[in-house]
N, C-alpha and C. Protein backbone atom coordinates (compact mmCIF):
# COMPACT_ATOMS: atom_id res chain seq x y z
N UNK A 1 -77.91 48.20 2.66
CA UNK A 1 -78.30 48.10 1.27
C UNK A 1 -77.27 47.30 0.47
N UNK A 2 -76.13 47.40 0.53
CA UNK A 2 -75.06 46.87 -0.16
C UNK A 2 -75.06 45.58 0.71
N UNK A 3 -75.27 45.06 1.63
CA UNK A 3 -74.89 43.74 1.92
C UNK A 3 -76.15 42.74 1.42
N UNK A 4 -77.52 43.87 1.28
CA UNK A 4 -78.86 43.15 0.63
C UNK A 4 -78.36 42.89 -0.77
N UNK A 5 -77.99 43.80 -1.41
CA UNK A 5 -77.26 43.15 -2.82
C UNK A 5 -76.60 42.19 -3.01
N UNK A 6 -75.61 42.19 -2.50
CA UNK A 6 -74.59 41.08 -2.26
C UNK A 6 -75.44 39.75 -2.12
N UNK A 7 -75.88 39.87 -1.04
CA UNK A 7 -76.59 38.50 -0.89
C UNK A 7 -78.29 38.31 -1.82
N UNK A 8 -78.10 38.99 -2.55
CA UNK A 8 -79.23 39.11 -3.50
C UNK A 8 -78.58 38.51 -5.37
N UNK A 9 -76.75 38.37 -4.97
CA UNK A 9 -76.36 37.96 -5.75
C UNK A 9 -76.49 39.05 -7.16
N UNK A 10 -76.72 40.29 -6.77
CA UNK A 10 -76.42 41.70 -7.85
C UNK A 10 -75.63 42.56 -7.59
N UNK A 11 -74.51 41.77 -6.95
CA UNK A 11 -73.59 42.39 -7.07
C UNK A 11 -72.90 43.70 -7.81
N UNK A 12 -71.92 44.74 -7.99
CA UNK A 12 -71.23 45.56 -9.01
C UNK A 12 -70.05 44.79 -9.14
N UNK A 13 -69.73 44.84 -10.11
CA UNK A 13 -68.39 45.02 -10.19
C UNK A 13 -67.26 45.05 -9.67
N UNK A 14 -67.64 46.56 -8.77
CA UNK A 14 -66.81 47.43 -7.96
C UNK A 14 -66.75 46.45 -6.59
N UNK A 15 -68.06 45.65 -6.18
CA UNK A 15 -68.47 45.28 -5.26
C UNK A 15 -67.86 43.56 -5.31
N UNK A 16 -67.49 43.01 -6.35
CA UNK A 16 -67.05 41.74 -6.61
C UNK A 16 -65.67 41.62 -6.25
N UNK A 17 -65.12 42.97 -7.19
CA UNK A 17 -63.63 43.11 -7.11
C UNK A 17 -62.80 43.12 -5.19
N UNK A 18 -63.83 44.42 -4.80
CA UNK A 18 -63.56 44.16 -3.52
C UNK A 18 -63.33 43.21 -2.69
N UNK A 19 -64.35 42.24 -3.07
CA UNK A 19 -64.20 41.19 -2.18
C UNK A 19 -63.43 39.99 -2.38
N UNK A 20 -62.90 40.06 -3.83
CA UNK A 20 -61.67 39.46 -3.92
C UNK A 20 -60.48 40.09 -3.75
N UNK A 21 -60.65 41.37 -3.41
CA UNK A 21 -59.18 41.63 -3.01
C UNK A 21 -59.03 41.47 -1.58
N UNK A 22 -60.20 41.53 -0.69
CA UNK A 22 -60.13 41.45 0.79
C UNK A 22 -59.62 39.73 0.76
N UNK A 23 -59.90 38.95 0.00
CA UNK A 23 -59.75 37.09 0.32
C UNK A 23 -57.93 37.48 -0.18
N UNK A 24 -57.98 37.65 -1.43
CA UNK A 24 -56.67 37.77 -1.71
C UNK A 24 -55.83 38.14 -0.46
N UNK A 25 -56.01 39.44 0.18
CA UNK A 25 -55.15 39.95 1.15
C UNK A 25 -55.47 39.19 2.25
N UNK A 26 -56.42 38.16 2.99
CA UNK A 26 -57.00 37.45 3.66
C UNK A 26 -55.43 35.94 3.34
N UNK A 27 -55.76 35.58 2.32
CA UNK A 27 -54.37 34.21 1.67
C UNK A 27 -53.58 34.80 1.78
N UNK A 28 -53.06 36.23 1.68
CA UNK A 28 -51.53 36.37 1.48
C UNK A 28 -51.42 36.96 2.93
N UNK A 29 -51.74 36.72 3.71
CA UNK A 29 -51.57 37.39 5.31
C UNK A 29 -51.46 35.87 5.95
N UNK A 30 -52.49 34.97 5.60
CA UNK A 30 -52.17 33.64 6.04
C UNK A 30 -50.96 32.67 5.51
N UNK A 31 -50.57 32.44 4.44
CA UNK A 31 -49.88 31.60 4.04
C UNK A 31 -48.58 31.54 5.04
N UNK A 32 -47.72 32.89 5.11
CA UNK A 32 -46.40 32.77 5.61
C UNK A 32 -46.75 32.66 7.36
N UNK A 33 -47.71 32.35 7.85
CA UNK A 33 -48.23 32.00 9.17
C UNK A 33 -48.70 30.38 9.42
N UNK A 34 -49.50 29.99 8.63
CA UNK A 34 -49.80 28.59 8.59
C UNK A 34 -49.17 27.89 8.00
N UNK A 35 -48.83 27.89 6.99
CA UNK A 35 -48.52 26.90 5.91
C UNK A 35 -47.08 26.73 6.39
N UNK A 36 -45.83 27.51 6.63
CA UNK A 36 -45.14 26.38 7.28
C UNK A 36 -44.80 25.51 8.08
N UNK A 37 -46.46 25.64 9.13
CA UNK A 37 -46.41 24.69 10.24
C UNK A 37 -46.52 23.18 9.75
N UNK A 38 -47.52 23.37 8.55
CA UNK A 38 -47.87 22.21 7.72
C UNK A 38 -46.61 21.70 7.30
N UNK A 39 -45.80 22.16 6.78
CA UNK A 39 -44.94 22.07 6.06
C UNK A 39 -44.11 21.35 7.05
N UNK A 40 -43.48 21.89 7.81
CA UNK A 40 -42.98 21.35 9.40
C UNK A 40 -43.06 20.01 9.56
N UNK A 41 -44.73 19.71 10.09
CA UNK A 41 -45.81 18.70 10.40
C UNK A 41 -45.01 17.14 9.53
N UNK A 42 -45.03 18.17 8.39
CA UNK A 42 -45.25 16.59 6.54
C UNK A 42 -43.75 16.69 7.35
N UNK A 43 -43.06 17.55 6.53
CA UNK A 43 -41.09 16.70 6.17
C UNK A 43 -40.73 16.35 6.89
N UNK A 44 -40.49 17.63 8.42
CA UNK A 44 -39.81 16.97 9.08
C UNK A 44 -39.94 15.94 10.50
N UNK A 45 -41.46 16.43 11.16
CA UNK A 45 -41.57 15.59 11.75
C UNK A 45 -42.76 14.21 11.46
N UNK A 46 -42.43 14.25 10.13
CA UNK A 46 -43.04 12.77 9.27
C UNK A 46 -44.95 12.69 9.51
N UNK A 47 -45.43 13.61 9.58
CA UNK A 47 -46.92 13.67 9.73
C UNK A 47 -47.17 13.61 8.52
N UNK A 48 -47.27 12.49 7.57
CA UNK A 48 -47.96 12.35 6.25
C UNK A 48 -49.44 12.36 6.56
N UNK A 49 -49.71 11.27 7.21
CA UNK A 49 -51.48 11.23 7.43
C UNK A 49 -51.98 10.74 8.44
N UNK A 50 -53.48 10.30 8.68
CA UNK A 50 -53.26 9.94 9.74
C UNK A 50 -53.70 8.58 9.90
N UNK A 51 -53.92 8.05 11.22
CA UNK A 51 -53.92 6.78 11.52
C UNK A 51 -55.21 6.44 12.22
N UNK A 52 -55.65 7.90 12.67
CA UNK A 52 -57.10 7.31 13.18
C UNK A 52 -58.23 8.08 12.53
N UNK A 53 -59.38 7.20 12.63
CA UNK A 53 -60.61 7.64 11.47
C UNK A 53 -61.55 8.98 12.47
N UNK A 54 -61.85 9.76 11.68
CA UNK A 54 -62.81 11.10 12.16
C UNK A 54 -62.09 12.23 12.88
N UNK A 55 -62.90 13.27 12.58
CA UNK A 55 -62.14 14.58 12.96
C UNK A 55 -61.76 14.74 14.54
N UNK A 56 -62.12 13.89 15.44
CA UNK A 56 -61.80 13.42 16.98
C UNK A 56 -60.39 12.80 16.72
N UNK A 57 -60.53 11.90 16.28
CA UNK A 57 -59.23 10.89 16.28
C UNK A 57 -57.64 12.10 15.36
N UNK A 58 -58.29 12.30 13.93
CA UNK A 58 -57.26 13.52 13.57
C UNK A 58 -56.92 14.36 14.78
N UNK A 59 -57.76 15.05 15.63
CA UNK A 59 -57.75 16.37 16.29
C UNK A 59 -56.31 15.68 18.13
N UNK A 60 -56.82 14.85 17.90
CA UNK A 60 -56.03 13.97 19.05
C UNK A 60 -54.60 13.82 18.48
N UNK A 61 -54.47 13.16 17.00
CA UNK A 61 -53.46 12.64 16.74
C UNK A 61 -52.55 14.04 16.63
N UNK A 62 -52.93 14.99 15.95
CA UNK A 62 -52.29 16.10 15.19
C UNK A 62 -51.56 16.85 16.71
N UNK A 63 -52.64 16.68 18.29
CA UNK A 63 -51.74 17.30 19.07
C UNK A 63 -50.49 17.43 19.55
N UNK A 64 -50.39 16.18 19.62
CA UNK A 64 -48.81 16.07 19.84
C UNK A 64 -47.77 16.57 18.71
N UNK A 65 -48.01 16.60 17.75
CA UNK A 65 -46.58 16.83 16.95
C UNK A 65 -47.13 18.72 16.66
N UNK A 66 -47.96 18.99 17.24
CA UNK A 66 -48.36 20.71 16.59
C UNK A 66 -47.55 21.35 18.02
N UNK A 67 -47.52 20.23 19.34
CA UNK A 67 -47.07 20.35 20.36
C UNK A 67 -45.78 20.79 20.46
N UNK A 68 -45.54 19.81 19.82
CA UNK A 68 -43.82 19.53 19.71
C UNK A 68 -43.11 20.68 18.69
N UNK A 69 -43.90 21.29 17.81
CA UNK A 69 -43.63 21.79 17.06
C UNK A 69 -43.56 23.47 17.62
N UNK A 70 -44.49 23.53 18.26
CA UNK A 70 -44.46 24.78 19.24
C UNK A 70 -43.55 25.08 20.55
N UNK A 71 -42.65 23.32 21.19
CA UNK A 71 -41.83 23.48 21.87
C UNK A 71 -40.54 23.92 21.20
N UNK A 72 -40.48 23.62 20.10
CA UNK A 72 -39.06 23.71 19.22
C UNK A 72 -38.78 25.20 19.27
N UNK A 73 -40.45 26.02 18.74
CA UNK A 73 -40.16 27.23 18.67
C UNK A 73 -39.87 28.46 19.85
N UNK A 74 -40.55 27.74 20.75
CA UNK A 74 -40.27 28.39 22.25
C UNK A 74 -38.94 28.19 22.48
N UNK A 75 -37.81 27.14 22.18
CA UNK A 75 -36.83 26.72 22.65
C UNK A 75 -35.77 26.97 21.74
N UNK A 76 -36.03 27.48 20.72
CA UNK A 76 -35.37 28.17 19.77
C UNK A 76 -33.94 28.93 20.14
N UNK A 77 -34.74 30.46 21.05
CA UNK A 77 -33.83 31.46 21.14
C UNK A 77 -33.08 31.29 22.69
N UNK A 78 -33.75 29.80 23.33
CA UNK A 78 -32.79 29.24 24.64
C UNK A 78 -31.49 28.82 23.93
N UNK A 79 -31.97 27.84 23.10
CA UNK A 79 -31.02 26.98 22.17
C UNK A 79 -29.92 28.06 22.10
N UNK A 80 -30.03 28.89 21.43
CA UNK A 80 -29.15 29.82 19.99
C UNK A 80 -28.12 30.53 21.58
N UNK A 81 -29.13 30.62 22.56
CA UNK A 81 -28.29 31.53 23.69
C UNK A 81 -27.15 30.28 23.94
N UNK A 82 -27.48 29.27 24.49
CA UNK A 82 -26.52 27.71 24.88
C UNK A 82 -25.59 27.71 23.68
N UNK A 83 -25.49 27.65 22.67
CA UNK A 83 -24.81 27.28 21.74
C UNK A 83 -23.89 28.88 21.86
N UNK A 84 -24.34 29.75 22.17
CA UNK A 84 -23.21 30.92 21.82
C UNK A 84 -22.42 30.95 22.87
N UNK A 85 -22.56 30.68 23.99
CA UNK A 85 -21.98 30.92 25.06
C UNK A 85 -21.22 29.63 25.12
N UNK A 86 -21.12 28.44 24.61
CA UNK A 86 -20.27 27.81 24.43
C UNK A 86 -19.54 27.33 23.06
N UNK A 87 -19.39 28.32 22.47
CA UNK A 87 -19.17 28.56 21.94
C UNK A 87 -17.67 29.41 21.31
């Protein structure tokens, strides 16, 4: 009954609010997960935009540096071990 409303666009109130607090808590669960990969991507390893046309050519280009970006993090706590021990 409540999801026939909803999509009947007669919503409550009670029933609006909810569902912006589920998106709200939906963005604030994502941001500190995605967004600094992006972030990553742009500054430091220079992914401003891209170079080839359509979501094929993006999806190709973006692998390698999402790649690279996921080796850094795997290689992280090797790194931090190498550096202490000579250290």
């Amino acid at each position: 009954e409540a999801l026939a409303k909803v999509a009947a666009g007669s919503a409550t109130p009670e029933m609006r609010s909810e569902r912006r607090t589920e998106g709200a808590q939906a963005m604030h669960c994502r941001g500190p997960t995605v967004e600094p990969a992006f972030g990553v991507l742009k500054s430091v390893l220079g992914l401003r935009q891209f170079l080839l046309r359509g979501l094929a050519g993006a999806r190709v280009e973006l692998t390698l540096p999402a790649t690279a970006l996921n080796l850094r993090k795997l290689a992280a706590p090797w790194l931090a071990t190498r550096v202490a021990a000579c250290g």
